[in-house]
PDB file of N, CA and C in Angstrom:
ATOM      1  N   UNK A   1      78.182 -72.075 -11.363  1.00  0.00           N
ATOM      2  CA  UNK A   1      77.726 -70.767 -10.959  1.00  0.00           C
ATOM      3  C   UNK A   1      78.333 -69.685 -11.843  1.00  0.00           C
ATOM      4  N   UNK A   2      79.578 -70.158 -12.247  1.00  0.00           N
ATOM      5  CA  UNK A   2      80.479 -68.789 -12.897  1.00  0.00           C
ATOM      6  C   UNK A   2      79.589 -68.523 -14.386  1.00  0.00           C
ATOM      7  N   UNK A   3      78.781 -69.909 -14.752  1.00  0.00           N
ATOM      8  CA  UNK A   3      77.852 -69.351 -15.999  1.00  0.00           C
ATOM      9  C   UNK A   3      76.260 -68.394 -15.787  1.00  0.00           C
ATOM     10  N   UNK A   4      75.826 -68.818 -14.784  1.00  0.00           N
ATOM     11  CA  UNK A   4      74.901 -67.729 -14.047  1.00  0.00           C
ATOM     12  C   UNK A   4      75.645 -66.775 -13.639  1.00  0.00           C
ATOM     13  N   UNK A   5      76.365 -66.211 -13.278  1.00  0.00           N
ATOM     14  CA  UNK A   5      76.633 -65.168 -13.107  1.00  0.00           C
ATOM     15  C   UNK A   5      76.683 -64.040 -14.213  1.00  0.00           C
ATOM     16  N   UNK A   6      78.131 -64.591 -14.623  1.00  0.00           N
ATOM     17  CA  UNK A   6      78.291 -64.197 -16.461  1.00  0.00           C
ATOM     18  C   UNK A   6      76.447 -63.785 -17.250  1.00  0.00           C
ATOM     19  N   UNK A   7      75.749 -64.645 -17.395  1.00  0.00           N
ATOM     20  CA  UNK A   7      74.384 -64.039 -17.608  1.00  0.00           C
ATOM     21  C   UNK A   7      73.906 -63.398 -16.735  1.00  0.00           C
ATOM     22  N   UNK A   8      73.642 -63.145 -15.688  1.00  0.00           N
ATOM     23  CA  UNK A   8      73.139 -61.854 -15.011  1.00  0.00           C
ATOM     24  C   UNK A   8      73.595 -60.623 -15.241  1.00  0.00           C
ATOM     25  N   UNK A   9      75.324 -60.789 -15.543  1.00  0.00           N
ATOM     26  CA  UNK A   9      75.678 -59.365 -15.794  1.00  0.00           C
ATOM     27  C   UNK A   9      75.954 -59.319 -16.932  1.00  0.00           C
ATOM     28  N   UNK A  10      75.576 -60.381 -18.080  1.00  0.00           N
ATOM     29  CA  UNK A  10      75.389 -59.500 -19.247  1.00  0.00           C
ATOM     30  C   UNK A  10      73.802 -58.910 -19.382  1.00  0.00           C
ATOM     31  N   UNK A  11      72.759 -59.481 -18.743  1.00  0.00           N
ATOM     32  CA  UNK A  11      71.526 -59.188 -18.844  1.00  0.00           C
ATOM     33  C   UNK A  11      71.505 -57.571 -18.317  1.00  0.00           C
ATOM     34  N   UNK A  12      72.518 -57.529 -16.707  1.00  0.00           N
ATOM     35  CA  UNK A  12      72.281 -56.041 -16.397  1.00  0.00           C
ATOM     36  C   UNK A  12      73.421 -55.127 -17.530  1.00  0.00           C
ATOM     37  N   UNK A  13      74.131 -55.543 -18.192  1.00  0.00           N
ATOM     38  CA  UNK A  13      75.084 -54.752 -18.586  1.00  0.00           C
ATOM     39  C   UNK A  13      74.320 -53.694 -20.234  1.00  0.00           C
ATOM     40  N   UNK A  14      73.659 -54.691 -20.609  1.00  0.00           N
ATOM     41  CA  UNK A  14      72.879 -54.601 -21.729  1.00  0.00           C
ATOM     42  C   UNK A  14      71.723 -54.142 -21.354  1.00  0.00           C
ATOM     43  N   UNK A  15      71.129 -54.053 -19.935  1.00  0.00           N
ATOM     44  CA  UNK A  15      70.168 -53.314 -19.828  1.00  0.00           C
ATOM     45  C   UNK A  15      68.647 -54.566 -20.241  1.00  0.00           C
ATOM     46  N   UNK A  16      68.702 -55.512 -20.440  1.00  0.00           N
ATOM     47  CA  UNK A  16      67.743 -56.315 -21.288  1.00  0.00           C
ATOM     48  C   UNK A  16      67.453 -57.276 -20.118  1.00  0.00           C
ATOM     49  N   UNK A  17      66.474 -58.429 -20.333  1.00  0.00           N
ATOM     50  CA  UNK A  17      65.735 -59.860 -19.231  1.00  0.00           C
ATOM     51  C   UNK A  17      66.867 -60.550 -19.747  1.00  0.00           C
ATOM     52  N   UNK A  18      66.943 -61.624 -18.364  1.00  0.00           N
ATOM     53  CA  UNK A  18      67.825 -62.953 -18.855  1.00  0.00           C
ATOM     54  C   UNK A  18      66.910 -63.470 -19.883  1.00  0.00           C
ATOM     55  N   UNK A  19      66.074 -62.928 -20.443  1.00  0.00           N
ATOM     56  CA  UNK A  19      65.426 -64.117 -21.616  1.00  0.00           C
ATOM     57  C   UNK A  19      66.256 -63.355 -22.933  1.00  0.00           C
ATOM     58  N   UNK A  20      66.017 -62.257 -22.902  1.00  0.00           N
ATOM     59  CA  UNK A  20      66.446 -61.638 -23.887  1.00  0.00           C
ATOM     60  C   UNK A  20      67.963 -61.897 -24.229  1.00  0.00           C
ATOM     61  N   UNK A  21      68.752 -61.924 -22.725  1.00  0.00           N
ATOM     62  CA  UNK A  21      70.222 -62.626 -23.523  1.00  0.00           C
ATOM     63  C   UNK A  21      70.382 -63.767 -24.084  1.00  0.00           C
ATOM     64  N   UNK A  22      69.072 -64.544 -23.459  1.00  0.00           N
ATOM     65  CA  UNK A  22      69.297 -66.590 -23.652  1.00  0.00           C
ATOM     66  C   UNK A  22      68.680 -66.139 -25.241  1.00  0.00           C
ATOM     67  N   UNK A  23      67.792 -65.380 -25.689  1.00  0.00           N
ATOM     68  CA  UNK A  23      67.742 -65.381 -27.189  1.00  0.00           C
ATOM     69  C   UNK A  23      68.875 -64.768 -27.981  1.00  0.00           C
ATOM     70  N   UNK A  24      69.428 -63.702 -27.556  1.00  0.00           N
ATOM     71  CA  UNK A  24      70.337 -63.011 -28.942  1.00  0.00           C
ATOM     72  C   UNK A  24      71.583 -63.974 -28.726  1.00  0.00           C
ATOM     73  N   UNK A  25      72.409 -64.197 -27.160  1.00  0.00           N
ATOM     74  CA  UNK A  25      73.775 -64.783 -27.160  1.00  0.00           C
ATOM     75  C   UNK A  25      73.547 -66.629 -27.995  1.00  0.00           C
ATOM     76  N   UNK A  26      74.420 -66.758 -28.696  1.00  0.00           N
ATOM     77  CA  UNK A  26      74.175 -68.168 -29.099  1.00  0.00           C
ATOM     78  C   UNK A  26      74.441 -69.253 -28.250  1.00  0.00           C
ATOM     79  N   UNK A  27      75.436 -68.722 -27.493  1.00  0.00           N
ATOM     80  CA  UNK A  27      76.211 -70.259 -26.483  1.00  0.00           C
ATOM     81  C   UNK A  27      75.110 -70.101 -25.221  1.00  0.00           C
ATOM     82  N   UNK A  28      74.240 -68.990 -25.242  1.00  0.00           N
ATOM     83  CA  UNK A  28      74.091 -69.286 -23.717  1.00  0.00           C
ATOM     84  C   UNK A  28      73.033 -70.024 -23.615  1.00  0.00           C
ATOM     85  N   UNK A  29      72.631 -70.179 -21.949  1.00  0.00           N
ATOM     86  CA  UNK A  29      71.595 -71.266 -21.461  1.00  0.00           C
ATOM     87  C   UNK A  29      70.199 -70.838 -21.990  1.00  0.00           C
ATOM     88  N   UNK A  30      69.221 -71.245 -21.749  1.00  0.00           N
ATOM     89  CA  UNK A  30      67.695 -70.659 -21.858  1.00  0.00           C
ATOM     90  C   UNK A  30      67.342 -69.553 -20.480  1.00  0.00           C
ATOM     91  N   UNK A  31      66.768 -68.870 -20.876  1.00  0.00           N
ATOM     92  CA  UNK A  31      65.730 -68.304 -19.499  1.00  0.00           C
ATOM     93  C   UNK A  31      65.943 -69.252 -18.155  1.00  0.00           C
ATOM     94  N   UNK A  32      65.120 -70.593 -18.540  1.00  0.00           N
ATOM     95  CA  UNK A  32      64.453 -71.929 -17.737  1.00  0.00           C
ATOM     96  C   UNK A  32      65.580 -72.192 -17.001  1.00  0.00           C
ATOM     97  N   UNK A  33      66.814 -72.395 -17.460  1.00  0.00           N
ATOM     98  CA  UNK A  33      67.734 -73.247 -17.241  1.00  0.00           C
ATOM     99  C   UNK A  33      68.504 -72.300 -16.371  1.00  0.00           C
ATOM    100  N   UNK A  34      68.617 -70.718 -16.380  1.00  0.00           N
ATOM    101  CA  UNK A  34      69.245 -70.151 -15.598  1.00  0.00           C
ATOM    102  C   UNK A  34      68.230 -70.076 -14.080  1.00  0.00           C
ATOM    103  N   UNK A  35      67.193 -69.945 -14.672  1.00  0.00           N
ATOM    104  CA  UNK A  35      66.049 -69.948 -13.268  1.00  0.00           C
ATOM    105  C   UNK A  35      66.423 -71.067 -12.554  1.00  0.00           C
ATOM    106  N   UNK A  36      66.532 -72.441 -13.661  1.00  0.00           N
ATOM    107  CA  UNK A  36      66.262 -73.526 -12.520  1.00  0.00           C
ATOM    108  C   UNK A  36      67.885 -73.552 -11.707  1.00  0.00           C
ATOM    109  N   UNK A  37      69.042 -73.002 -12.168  1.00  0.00           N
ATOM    110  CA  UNK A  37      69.842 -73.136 -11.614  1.00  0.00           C
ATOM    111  C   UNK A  37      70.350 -71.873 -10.547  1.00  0.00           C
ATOM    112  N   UNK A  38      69.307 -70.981 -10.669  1.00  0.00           N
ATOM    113  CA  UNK A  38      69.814 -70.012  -9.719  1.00  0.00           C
ATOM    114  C   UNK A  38      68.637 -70.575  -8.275  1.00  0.00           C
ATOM    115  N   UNK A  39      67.545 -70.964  -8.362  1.00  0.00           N
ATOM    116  CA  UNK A  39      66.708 -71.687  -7.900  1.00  0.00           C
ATOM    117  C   UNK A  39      68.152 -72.988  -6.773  1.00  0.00           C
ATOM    118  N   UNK A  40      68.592 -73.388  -7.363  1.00  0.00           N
ATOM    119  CA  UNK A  40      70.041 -74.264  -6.460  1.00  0.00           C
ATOM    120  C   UNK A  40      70.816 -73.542  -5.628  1.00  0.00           C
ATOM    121  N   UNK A  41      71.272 -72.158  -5.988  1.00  0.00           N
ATOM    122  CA  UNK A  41      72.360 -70.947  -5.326  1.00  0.00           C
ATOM    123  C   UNK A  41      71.644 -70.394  -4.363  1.00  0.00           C
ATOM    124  N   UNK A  42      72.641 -70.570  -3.693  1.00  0.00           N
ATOM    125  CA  UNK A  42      73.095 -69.509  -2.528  1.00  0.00           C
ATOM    126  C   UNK A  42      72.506 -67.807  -2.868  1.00  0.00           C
ATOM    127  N   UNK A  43      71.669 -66.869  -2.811  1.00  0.00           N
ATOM    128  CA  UNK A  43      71.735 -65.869  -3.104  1.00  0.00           C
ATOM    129  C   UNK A  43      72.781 -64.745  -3.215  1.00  0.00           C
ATOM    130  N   UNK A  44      73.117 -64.994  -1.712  1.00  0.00           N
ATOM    131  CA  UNK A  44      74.306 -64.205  -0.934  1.00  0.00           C
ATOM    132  C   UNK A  44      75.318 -64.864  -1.965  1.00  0.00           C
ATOM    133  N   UNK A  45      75.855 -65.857  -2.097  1.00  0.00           N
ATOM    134  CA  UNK A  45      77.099 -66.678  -2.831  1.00  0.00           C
ATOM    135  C   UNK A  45      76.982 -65.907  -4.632  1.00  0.00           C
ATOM    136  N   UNK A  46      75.387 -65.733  -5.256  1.00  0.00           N
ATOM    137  CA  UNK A  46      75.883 -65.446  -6.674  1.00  0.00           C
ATOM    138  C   UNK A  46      76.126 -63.884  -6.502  1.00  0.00           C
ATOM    139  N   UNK A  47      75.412 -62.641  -5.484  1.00  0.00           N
ATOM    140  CA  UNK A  47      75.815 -61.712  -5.508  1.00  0.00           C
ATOM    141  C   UNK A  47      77.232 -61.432  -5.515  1.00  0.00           C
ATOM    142  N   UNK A  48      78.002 -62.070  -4.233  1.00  0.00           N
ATOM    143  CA  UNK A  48      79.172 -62.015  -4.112  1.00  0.00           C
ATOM    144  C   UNK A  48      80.365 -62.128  -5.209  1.00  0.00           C
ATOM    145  N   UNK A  49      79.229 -63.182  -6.007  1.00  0.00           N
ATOM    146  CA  UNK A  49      80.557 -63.128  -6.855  1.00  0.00           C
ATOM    147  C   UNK A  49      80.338 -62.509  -8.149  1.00  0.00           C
ATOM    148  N   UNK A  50      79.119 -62.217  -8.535  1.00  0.00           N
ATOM    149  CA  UNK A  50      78.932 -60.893  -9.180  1.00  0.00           C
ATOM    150  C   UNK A  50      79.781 -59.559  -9.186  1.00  0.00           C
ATOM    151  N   UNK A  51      79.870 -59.198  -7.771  1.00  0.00           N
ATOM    152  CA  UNK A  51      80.407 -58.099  -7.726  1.00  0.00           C
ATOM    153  C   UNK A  51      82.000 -58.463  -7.651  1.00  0.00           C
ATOM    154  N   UNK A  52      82.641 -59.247  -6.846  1.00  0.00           N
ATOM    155  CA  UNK A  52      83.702 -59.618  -7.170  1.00  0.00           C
ATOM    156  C   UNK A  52      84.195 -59.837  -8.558  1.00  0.00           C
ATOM    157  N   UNK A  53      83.561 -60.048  -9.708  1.00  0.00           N
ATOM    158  CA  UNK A  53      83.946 -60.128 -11.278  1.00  0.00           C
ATOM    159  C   UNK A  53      83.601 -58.831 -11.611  1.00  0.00           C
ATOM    160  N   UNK A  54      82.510 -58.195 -11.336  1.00  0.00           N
ATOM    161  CA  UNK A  54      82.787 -56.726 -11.484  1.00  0.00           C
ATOM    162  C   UNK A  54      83.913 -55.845 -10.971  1.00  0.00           C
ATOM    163  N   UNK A  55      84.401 -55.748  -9.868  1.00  0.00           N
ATOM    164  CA  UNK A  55      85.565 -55.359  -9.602  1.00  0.00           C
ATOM    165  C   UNK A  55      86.486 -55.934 -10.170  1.00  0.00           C
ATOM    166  N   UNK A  56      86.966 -57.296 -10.385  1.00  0.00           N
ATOM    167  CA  UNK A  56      87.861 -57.458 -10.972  1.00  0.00           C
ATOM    168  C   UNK A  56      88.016 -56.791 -12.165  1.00  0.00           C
ATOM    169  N   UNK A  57      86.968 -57.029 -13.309  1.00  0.00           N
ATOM    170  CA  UNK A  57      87.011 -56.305 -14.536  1.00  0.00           C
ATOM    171  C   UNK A  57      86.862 -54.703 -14.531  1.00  0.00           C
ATOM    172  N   UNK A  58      86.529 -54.580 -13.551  1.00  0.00           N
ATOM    173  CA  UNK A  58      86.572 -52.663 -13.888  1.00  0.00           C
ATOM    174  C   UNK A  58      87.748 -52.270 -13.539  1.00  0.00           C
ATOM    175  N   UNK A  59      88.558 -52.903 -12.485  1.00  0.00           N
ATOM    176  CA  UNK A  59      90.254 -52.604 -12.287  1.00  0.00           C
ATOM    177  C   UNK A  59      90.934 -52.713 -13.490  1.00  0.00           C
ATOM    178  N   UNK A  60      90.508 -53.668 -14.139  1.00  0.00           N
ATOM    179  CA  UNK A  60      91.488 -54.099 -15.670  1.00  0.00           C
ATOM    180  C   UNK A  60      91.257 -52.650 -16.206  1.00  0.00           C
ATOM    181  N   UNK A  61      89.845 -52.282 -16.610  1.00  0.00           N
ATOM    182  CA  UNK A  61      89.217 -51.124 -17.531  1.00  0.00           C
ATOM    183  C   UNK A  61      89.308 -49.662 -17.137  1.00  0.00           C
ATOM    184  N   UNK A  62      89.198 -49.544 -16.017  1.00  0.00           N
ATOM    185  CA  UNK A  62      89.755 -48.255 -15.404  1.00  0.00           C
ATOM    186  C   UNK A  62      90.463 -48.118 -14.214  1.00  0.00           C
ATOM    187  N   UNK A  63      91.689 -48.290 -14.244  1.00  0.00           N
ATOM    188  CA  UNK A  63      92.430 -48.362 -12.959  1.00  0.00           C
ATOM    189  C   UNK A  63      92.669 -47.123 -12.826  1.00  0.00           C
ATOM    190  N   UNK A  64      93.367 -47.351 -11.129  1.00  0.00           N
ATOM    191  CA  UNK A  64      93.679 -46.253 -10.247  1.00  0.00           C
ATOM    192  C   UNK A  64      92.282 -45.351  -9.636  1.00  0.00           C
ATOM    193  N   UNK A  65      91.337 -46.054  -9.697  1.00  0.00           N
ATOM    194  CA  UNK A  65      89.859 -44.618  -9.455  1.00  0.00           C
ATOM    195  C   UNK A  65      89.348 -45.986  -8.552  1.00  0.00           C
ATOM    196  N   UNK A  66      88.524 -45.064  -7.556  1.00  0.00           N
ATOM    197  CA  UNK A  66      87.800 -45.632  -6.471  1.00  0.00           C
ATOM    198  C   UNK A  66      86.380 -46.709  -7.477  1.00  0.00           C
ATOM    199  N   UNK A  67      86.166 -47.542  -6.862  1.00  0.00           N
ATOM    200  CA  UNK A  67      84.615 -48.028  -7.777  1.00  0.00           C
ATOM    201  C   UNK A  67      84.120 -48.704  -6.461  1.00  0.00           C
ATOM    202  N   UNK A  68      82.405 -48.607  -6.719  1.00  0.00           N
ATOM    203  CA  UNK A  68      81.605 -48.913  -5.971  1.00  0.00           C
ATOM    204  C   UNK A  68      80.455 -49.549  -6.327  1.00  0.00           C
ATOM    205  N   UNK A  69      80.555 -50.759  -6.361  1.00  0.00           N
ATOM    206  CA  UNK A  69      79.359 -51.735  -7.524  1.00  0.00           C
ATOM    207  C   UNK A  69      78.159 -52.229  -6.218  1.00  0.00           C
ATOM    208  N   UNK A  70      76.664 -52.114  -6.790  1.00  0.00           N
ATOM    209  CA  UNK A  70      75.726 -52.709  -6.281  1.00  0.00           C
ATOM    210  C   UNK A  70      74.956 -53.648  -6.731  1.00  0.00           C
ATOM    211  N   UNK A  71      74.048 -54.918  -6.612  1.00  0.00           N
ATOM    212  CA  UNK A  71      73.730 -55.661  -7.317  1.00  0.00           C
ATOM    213  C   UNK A  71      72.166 -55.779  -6.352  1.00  0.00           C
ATOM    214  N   UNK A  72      71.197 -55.760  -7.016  1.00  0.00           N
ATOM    215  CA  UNK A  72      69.915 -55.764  -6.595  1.00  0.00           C
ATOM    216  C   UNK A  72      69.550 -56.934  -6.986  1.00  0.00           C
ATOM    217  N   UNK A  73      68.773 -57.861  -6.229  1.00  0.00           N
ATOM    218  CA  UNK A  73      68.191 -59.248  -6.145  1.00  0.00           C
ATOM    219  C   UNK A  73      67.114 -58.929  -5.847  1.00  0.00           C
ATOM    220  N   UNK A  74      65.833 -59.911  -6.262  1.00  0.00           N
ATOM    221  CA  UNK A  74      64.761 -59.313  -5.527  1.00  0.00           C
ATOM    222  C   UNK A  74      64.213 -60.825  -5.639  1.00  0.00           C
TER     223      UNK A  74
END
């Protein structure tokens, strides 16, 4: 899961489709392969931990300030 995730939020971070990261990043999965494995997850389980790695990393990047992360699934 921690590699689906990691691609979702580089897809939202960059603003671009998970296809578009599975083409420019070299290591990562295909489009297919993240579908078929988010297709296995928990919804509730990859949000969660979406935002949980977002908080973690925005504490590293800007500490001491309130943050408030949302993650839209559809």
């Amino acid at each position: 899961m921690k590699m689906v995730v990691y691609h979702l939020l580089n897809a939202c971070a960059s603003q671009t489709s998970v296809n578009q990261v599975s083409d420019i990043c070299v290591d990562s999965p295909s489009e297919g392969a993240i579908r078929y494995r988010l297709r296995k997850l928990d919804l509730e389980t990859v949000q969660q931990a979406s935002n949980d790695k977002l908080k973690t990393n925005t504490v590293k990047t800007v500490p001491r300030k309130s943050q408030s992360f949302a993650n839209r699934f559809r």
